[in-house]
Protein backbone atom coordinates (compact mmCIF):
# COMPACT_ATOMS: atom_id res chain seq x y z
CA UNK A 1 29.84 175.74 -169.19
CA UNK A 2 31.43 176.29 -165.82
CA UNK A 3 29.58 178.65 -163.49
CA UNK A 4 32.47 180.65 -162.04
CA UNK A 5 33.90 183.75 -161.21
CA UNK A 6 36.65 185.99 -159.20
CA UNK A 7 34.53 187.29 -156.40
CA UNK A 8 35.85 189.62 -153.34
CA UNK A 9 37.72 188.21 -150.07
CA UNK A 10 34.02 189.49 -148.68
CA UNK A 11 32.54 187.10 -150.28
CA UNK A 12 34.97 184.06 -150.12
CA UNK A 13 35.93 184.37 -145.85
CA UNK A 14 34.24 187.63 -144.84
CA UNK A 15 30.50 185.86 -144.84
CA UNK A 16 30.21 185.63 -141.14
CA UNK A 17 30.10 189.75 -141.17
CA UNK A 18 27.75 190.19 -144.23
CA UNK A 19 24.96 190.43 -142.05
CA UNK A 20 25.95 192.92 -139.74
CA UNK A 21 27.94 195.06 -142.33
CA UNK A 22 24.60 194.91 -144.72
CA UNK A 23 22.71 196.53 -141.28
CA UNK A 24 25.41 199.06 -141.07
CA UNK A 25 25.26 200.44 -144.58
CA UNK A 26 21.66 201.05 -144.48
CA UNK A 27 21.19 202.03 -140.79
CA UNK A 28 19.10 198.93 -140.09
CA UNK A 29 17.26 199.35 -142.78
CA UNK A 30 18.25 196.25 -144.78
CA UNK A 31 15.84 194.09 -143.60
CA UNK A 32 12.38 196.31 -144.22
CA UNK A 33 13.47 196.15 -147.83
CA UNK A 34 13.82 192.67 -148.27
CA UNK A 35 10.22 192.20 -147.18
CA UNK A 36 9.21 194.96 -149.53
CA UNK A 37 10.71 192.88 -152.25
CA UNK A 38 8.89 189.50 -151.04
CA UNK A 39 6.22 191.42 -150.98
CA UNK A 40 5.56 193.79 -154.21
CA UNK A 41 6.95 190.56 -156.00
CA UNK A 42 3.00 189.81 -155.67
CA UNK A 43 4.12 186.17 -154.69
CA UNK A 44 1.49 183.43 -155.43
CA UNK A 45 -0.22 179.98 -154.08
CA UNK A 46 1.97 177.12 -156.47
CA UNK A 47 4.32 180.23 -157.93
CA UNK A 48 8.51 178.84 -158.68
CA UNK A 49 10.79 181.89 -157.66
CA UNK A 50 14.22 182.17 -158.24
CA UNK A 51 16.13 184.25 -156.29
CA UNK A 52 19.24 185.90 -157.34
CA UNK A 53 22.29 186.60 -155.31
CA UNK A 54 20.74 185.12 -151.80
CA UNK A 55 23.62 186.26 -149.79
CA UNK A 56 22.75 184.57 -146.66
CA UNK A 57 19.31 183.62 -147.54
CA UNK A 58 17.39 186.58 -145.84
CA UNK A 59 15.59 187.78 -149.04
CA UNK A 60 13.97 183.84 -150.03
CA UNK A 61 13.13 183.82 -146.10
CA UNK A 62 11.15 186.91 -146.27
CA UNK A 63 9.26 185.17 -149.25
CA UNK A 64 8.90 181.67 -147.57
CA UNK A 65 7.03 184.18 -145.17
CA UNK A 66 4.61 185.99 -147.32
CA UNK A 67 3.33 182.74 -149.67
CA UNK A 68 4.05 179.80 -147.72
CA UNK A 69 2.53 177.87 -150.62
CA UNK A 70 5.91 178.62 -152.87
CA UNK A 71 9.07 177.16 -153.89
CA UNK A 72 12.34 179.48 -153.55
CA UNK A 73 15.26 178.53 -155.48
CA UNK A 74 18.09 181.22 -154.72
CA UNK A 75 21.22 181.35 -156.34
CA UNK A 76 24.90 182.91 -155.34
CA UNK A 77 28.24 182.46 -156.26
CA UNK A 78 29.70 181.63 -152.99
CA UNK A 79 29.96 178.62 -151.03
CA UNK A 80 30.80 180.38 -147.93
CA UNK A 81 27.53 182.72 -148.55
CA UNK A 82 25.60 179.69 -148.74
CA UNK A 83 26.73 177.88 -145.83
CA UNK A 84 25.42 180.73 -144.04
CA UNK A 85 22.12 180.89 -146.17
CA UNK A 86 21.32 177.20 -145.11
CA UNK A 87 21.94 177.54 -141.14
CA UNK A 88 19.79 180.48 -141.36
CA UNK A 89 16.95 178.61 -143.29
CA UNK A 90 17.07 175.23 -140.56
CA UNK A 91 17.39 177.46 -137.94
CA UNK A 92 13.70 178.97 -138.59
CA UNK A 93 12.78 175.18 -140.06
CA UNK A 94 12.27 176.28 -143.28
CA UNK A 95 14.74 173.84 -145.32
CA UNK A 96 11.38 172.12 -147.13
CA UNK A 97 10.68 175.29 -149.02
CA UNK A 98 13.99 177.14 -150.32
CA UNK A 99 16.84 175.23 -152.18
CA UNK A 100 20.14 176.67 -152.79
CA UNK A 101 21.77 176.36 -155.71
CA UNK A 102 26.03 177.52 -156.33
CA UNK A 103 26.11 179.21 -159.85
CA UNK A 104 26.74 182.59 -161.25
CA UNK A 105 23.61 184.99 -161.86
CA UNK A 106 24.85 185.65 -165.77
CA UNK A 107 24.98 182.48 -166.37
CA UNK A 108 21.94 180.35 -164.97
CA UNK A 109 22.03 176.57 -164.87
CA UNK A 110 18.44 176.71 -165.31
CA UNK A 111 15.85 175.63 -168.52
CA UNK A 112 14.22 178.53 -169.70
CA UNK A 113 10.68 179.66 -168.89
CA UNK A 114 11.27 178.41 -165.59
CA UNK A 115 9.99 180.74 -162.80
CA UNK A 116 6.94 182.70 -162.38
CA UNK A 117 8.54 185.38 -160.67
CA UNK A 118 12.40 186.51 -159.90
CA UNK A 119 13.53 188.61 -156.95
CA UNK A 120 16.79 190.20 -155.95
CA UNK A 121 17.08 192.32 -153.28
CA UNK A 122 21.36 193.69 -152.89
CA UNK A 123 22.10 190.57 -154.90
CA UNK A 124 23.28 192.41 -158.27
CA UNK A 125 25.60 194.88 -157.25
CA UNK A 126 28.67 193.21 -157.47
CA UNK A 127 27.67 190.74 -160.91
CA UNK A 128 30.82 191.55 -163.48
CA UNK A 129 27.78 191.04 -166.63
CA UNK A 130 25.04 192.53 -165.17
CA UNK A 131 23.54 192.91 -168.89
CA UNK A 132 23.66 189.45 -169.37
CA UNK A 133 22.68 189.12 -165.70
CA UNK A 134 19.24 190.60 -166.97
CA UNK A 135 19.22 188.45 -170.06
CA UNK A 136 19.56 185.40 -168.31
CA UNK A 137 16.64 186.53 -165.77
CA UNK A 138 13.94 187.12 -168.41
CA UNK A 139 15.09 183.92 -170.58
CA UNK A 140 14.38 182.33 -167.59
CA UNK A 141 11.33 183.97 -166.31
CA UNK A 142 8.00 182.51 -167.89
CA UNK A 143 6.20 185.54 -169.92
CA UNK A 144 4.20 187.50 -167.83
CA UNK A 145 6.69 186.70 -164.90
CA UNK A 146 7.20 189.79 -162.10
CA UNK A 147 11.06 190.51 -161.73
CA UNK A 148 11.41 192.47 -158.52
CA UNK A 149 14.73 194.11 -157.64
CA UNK A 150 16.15 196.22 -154.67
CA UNK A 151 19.39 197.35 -155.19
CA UNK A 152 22.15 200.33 -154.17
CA UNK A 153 21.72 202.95 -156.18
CA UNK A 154 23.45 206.91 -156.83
CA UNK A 155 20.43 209.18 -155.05
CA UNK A 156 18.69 210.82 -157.50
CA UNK A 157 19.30 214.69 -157.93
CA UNK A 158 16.56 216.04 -156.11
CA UNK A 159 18.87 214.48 -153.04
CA UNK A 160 22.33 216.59 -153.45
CA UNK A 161 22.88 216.39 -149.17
CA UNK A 162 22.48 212.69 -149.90
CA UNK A 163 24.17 211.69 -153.17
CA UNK A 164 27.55 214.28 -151.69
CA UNK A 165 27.28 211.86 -148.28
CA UNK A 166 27.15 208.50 -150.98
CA UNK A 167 29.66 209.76 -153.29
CA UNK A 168 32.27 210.41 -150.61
CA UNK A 169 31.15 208.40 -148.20
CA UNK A 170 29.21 205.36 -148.05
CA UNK A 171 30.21 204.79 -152.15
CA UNK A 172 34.39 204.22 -151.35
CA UNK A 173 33.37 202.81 -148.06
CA UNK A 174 30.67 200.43 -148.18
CA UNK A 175 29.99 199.94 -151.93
CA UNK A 176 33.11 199.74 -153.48
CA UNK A 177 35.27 199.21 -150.43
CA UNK A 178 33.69 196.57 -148.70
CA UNK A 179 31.23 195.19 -151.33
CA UNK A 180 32.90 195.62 -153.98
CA UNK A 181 29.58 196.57 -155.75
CA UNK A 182 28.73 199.49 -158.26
CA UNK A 183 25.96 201.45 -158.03
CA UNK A 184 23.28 200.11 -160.72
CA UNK A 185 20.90 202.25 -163.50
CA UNK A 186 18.16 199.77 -162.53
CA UNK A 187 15.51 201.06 -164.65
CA UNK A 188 17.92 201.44 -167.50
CA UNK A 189 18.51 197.31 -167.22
CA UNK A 190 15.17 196.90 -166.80
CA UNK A 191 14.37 198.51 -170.21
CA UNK A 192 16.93 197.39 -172.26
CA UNK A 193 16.34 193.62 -171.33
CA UNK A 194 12.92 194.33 -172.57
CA UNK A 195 10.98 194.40 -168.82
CA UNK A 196 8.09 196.53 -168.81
CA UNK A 197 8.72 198.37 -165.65
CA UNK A 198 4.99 198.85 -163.76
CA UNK A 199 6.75 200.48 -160.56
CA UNK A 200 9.78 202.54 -159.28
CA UNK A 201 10.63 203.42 -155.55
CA UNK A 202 13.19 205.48 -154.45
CA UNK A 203 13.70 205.02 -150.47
CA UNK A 204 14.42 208.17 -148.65
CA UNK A 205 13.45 206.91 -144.81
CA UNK A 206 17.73 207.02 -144.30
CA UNK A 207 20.45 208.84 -145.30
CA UNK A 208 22.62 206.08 -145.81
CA UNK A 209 22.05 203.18 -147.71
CA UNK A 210 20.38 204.87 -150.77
CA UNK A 211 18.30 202.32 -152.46
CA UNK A 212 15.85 201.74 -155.33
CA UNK A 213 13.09 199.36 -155.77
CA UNK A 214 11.69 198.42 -159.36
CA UNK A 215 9.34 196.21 -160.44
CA UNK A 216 8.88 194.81 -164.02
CA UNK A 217 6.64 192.32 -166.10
CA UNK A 218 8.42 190.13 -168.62
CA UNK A 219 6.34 190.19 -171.88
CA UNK A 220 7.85 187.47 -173.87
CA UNK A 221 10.10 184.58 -172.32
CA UNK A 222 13.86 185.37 -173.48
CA UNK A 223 15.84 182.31 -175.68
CA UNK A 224 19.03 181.24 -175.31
CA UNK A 225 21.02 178.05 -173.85
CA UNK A 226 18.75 175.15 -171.72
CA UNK A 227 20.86 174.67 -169.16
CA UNK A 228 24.50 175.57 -167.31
């Protein structure tokens, strides 16, 4: 099957801004999270991740960083992304530990029961079949695998200052303008792909750039297709 999709003009010639836009949208913020992720993935000595929607490579740096005894493969859709992703990785000398790989997240050219733990941090937003996004991760995922996931989310309702400032702000701006993303139920996917969610964060340090952090254990590895 070919892994391939219509992604934004972002995407395709815009990936010399990503960076700098990604900063923008959550006031600097960006970063901090992406360790958080690396981090609360609970990364282990010997563990195969597979990282979904790399971007530039900034998340499977972060967790390079916090196991060094790990193997990152990371995953996006665009070649122009992941031109970026592998200057990024030589120029800290880290091109031993994290392979890239071209493919589409719902569709992964990988065997299953693969990888001991998955990560995504802003990597999901802007996946067409995000249900089958999450299928594909836990058919892939080993059982007892961690799936960690940052993504942009609506602020909850206890924030109305902040979800008026996303909805009519940052949301036609940065989300759907620039990104092209939608703003993701995460612990809805989490639940209906059968991940038994152990932890949800909501981040409330900024205004902008309203993001959610969950964490979930894959009981059972999924079934489906061996390979792309």
């Amino acid at each position: 099957m070919k892994c391939e999709r219509k992604n934004p003009w972002f995407y395709r010639r815009g990936s010399k801004f990503y960076e700098i836009v990604h900063h923008l949208n959550t006031l600097w913020t960006d970063n901090k999270y992406r360790k958080i992720v690396a981090e609360e993935a609970e990364i282990k000595k010997g563990d195969r991740v597979l990282e979904v929607g790399t971007g530039t490579g900034l998340t499977a740096i972060e967790a390079v960083l916090t196991q060094t005894n790990c193997t990152v493969t990371s995953i996006d859709i665009s070649a122009d992304m992941l031109g970026r992703a592998l200057g990024n990785i030589r120029n800290r000398g880290l091109g031993n530990e994290i392979k890239f790989v071209r493919g589409d997240v719902a569709d992964l050219p990988f065997s299953s029961s693969s990888f001991e733990r998955i990560i995504s941090c802003y990597g999901l937003g802007g996946v067409e079949n995000i249900r089958r996004a999450f299928e594909e991760m836990v058919r892939v995922a080993t059982p007892g695998a961690i799936i960690c996931v940052a993504e942009i989310v609506e602020p909850p309702p206890e924030y109305p200052i902040r979800r008026f400032l996303h909805k009519y702000f940052a949301e036609p701006l940065f989300v759907k303008g620039i990104w092209g993303f939608r703003d993701l139920d995460l612990l809805s996917l989490f639940r209906e792909s059968g991940i038994k969610v152990t932890k949800s964060r909501y981040f409330t340090e900024k205004v902008f750039g309203s993001t959610m952090l969950v964490i979930g254990v894959v009981e059972k590895s999924g079934t489906g297709k061996e390979s792309c």
